[in-house]
Protein backbone atom coordinates (compact mmCIF):
# COMPACT_ATOMS: atom_id res chain seq x y z
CA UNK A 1 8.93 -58.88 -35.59
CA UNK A 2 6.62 -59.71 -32.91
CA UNK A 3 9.46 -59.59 -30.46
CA UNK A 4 10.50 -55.98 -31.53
CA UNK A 5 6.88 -54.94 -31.22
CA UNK A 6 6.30 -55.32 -27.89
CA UNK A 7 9.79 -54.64 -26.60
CA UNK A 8 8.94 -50.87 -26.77
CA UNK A 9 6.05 -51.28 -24.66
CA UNK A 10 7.48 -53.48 -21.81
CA UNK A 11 11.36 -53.30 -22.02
CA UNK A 12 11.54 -51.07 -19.02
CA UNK A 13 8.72 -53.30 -16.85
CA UNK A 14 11.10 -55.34 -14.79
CA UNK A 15 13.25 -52.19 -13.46
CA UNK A 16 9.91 -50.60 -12.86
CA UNK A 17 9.31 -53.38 -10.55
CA UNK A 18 11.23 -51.31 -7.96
CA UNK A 19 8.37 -50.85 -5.97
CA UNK A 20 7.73 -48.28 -3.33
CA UNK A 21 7.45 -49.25 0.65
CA UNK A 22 4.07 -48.41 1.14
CA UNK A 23 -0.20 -48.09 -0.02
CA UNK A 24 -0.11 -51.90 -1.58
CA UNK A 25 -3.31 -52.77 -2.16
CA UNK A 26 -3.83 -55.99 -0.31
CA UNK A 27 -1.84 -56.71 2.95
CA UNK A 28 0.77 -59.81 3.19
CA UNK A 29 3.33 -58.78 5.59
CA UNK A 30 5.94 -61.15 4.44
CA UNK A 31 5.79 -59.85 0.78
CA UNK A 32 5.80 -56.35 2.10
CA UNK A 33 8.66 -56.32 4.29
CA UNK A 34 10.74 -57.77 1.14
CA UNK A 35 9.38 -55.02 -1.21
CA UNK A 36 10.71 -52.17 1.08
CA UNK A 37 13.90 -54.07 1.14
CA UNK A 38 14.19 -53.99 -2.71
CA UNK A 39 12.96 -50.55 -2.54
CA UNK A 40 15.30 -49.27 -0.36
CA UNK A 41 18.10 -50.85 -2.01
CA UNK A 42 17.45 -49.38 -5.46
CA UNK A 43 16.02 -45.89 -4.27
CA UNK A 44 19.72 -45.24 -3.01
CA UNK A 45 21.05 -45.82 -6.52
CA UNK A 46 21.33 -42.58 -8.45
CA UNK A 47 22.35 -44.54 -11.58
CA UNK A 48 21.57 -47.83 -12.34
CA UNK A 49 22.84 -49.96 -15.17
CA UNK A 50 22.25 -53.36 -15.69
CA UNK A 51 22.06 -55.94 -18.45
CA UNK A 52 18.44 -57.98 -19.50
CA UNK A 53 17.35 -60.76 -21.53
CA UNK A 54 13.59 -61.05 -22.41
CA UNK A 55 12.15 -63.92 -23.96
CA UNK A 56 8.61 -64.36 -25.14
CA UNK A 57 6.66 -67.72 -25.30
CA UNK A 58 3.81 -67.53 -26.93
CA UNK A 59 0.80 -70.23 -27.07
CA UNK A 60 1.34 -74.12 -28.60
CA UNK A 61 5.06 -73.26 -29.44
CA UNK A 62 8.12 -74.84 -28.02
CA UNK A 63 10.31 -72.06 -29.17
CA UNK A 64 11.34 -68.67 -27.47
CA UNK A 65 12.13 -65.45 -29.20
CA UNK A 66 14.74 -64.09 -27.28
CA UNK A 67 16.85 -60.73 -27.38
CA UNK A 68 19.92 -59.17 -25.00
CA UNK A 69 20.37 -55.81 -23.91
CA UNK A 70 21.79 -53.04 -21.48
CA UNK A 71 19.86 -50.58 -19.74
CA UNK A 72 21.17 -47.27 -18.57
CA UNK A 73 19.16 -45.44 -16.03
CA UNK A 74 18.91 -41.84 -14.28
CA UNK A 75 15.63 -42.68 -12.21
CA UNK A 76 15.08 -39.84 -10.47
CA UNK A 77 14.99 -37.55 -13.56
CA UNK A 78 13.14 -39.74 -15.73
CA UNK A 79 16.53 -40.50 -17.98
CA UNK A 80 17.52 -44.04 -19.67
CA UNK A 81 19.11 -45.54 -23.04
CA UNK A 82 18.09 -48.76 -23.63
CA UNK A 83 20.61 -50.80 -25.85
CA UNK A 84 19.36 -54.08 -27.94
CA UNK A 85 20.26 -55.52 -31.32
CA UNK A 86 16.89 -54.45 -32.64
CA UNK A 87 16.49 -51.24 -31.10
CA UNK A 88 17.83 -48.34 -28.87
CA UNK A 89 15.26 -46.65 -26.96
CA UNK A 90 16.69 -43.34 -26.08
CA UNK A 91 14.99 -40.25 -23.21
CA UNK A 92 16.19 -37.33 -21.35
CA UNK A 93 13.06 -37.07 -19.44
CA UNK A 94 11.14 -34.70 -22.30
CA UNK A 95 11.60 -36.24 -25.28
CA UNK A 96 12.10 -40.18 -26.43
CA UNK A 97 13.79 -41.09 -29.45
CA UNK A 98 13.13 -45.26 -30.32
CA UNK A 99 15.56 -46.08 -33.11
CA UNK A 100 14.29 -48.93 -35.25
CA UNK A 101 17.72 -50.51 -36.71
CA UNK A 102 16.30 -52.95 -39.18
CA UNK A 103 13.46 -50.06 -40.43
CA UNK A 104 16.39 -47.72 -40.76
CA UNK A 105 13.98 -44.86 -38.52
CA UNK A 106 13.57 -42.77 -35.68
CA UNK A 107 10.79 -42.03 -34.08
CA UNK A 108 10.64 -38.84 -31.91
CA UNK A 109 7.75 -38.78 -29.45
CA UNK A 110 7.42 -37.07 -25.96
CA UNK A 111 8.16 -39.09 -22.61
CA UNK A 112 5.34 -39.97 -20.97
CA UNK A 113 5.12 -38.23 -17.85
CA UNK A 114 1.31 -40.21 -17.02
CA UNK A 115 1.43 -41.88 -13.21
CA UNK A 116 -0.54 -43.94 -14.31
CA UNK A 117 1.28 -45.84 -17.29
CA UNK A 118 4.71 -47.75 -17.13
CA UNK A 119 7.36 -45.09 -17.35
CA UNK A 120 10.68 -44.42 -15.61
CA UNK A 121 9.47 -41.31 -13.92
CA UNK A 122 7.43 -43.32 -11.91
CA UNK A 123 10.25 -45.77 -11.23
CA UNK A 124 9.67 -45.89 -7.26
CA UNK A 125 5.64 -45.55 -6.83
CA UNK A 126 4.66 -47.39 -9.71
CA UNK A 127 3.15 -50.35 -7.52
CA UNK A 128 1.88 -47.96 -4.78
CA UNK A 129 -1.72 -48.71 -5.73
CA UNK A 130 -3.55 -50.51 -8.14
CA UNK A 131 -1.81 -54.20 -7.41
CA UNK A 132 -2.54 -56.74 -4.72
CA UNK A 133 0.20 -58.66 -3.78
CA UNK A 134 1.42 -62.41 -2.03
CA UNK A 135 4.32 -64.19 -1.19
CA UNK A 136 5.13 -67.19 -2.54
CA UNK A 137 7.22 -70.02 -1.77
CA UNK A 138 11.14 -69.49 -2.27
CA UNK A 139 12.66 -70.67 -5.55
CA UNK A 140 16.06 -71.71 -6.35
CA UNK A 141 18.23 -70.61 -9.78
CA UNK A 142 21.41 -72.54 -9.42
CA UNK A 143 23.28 -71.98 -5.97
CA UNK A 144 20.92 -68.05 -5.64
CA UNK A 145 18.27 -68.31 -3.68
CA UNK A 146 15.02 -66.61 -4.55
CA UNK A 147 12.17 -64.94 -2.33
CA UNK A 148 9.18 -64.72 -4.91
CA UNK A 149 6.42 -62.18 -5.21
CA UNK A 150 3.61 -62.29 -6.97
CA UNK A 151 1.29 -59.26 -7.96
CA UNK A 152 -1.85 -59.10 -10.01
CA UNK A 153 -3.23 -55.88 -10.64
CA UNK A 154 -6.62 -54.59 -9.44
CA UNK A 155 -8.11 -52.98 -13.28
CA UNK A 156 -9.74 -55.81 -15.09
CA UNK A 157 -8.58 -53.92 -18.17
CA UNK A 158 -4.58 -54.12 -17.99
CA UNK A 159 -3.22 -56.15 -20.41
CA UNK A 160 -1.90 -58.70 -18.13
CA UNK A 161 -3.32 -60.61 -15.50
CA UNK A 162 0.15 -61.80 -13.25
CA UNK A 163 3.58 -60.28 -12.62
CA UNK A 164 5.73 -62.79 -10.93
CA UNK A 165 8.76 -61.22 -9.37
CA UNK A 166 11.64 -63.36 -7.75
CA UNK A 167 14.02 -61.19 -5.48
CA UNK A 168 17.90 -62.34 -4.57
CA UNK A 169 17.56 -62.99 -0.80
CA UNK A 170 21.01 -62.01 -0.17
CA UNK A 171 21.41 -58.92 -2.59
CA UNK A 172 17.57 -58.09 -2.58
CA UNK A 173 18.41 -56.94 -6.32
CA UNK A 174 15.72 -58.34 -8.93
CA UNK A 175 16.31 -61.41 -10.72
CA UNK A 176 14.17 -62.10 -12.94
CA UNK A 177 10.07 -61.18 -13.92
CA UNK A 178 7.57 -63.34 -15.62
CA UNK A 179 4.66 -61.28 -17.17
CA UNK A 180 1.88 -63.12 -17.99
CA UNK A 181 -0.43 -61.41 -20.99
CA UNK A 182 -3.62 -62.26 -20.78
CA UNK A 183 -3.88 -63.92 -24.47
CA UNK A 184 -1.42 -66.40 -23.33
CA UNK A 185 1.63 -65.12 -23.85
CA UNK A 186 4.63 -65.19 -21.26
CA UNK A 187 7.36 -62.19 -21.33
CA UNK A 188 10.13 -63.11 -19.04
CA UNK A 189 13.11 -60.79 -18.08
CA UNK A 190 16.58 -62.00 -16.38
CA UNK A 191 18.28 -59.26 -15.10
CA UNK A 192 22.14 -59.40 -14.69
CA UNK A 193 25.31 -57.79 -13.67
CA UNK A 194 23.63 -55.22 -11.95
CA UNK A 195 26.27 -51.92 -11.32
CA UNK A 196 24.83 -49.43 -8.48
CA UNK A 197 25.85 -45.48 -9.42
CA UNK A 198 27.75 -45.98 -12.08
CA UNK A 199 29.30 -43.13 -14.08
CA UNK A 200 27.12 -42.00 -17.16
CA UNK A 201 27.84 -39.34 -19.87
CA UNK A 202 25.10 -36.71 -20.45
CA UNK A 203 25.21 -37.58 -23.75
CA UNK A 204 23.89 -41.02 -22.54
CA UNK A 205 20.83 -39.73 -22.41
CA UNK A 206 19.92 -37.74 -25.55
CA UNK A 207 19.62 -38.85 -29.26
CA UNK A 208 22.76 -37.60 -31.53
CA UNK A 209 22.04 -38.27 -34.85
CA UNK A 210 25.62 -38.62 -35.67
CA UNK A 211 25.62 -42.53 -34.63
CA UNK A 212 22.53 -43.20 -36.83
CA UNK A 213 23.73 -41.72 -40.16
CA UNK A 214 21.28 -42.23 -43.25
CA UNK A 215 17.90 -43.04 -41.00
CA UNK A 216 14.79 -41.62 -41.30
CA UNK A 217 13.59 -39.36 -38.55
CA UNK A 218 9.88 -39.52 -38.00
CA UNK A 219 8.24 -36.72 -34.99
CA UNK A 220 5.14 -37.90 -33.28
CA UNK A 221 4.94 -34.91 -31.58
C-alpha cells in the first residue's frame, strides 16, 4: 500500500528529469553541457515510450517494494498512460483518470497545468529554476557507462532534499534516478528500452470505461 500511494505522486519524476538547456540555478559547466545534451535528445522526441521500475527503501529495512511499468508519452501536449500492476494513470492534457485496480475505482480529477508542480506539461522547463546542480564522478552499471548529476532544489519546503540523476554517456538517454525524501526514504527509478516517436493511438490517451467494467468512478472535479 505504501508503494501504490506514492506512485501517483512521483511515477512521472524521472521522465520529468528531461531538463531544459538553460536558467539552472547554480553554474557547473560540466553538468550543464550534459543536461542540454539530454535535453536536446528528448525535446526531438514527439512520443516517447519507455519501460520503469521504481523501488522504495524505506528506513532500518533490508527489503525493497518494487513495481514495473510502461509509460506512454505525448510531451508536448501534456498526454501520457502510465501502465503498472497496481494502477493506470491515464491524461489527455485536461482531464486525468488514476485507476486503482485493487480498490476497484476511478478517480477523475483535472491535469494539473501548475509550472510549478511535477507535471508532464512542464516536461522540458521543469528544472529551469528552482534547483542547483553538480557533477559528479562517473559511475558504471555493468559494461554502460554513467555521467552522474546531482540536483538539490533551492525551497527548503520540497519534499525531498536530493535527486541523483545518472545519464548514458553514449545514448545521453536517462538511466536511472534516486530521489531521496527527506524522512529517509529512497525512491529509485531504472528506466529501460527506451523507443523515440513511436506510434500511439489517440485512444492511448483518454480513459474508456469499457476496459474497466464494474469499477467505481469517483470525479474530483
Amino acid at each position: 500500500m505504501m508503494l501504490r500511494k506514492y506512485i501517483g505522486n512521483i511515477a512521472l519524476l524521472p521522465f520529468l528529469l528531461i531538463i531544459a538547456s538553460h536558467g539552472y540555478a547554480q553554474t557547473d559547466v560540466a553538468a550543464k553541457s550534459l543536461l542540454n545534451k539530454v535535453s536536446k535528445t528528448y525535446e526531438g522526441y514527439k512520443t516517447i515510450q519507455a519501460d520503469f521500475t521504481i523501488a522504495v527503501q524505506q528506513p532500518q529495512q533490508t527489503a525493497n517494494h518494487s513495481e514495473s511499468g510502461t509509460i506512454y508519452m505525448e510531451a508536448a501536449a501534456g498526454k501520457y498512460h502510465i501502465s503498472m500492476n497496481s494502477q493506470d494513470l491515464i491524461s489527455d492534457g485536461k482531464t486525468q483518470w488514476t485507476i486503482l485496480k485493487e480498490e476497484q475505482e476511478v478517480q477523475v480529477t483535472e491535469a494539473n497545468n501548475d509550472s510549478e508542480a511535477i507535471s508532464p506539461i512542464n516536461i522540458f522547463s521543469f528544472y529551469n529554476q528552482g534547483y542547483k546542480y553538480v557533477s559528479a564522478s562517473d559511475e558504471n552499471a555493468g559494461n554502460i557507462r554513467l555521467r552522474v548529476v546531482e540536483l538539490s532544489p533551492e525551497d527548503p519546503h520540497a519534499p525531498y532534499f536530493k535527486i541523483k540523476l545518472r545519464i548514458n554517456a553514449s545514448s545521453n538517454l536517462i538511466h536511472d534516478a534516486t530521489i531521496f525524501d527527506k524522512g529517509g526514504i529512497k525512491y529509485m527509478y531504472t528506466i529501460k528500452n527506451t523507443k523515440a516517436n513511436p506510434q500511439i493511438a489517440a485512444d492511448k490517451f483518454t480513459f474508456n470505461q469499457n476496459k474497466y467494467p464494474g469499477m467505481e468512478i469517483v470525479d474530483l472535479r
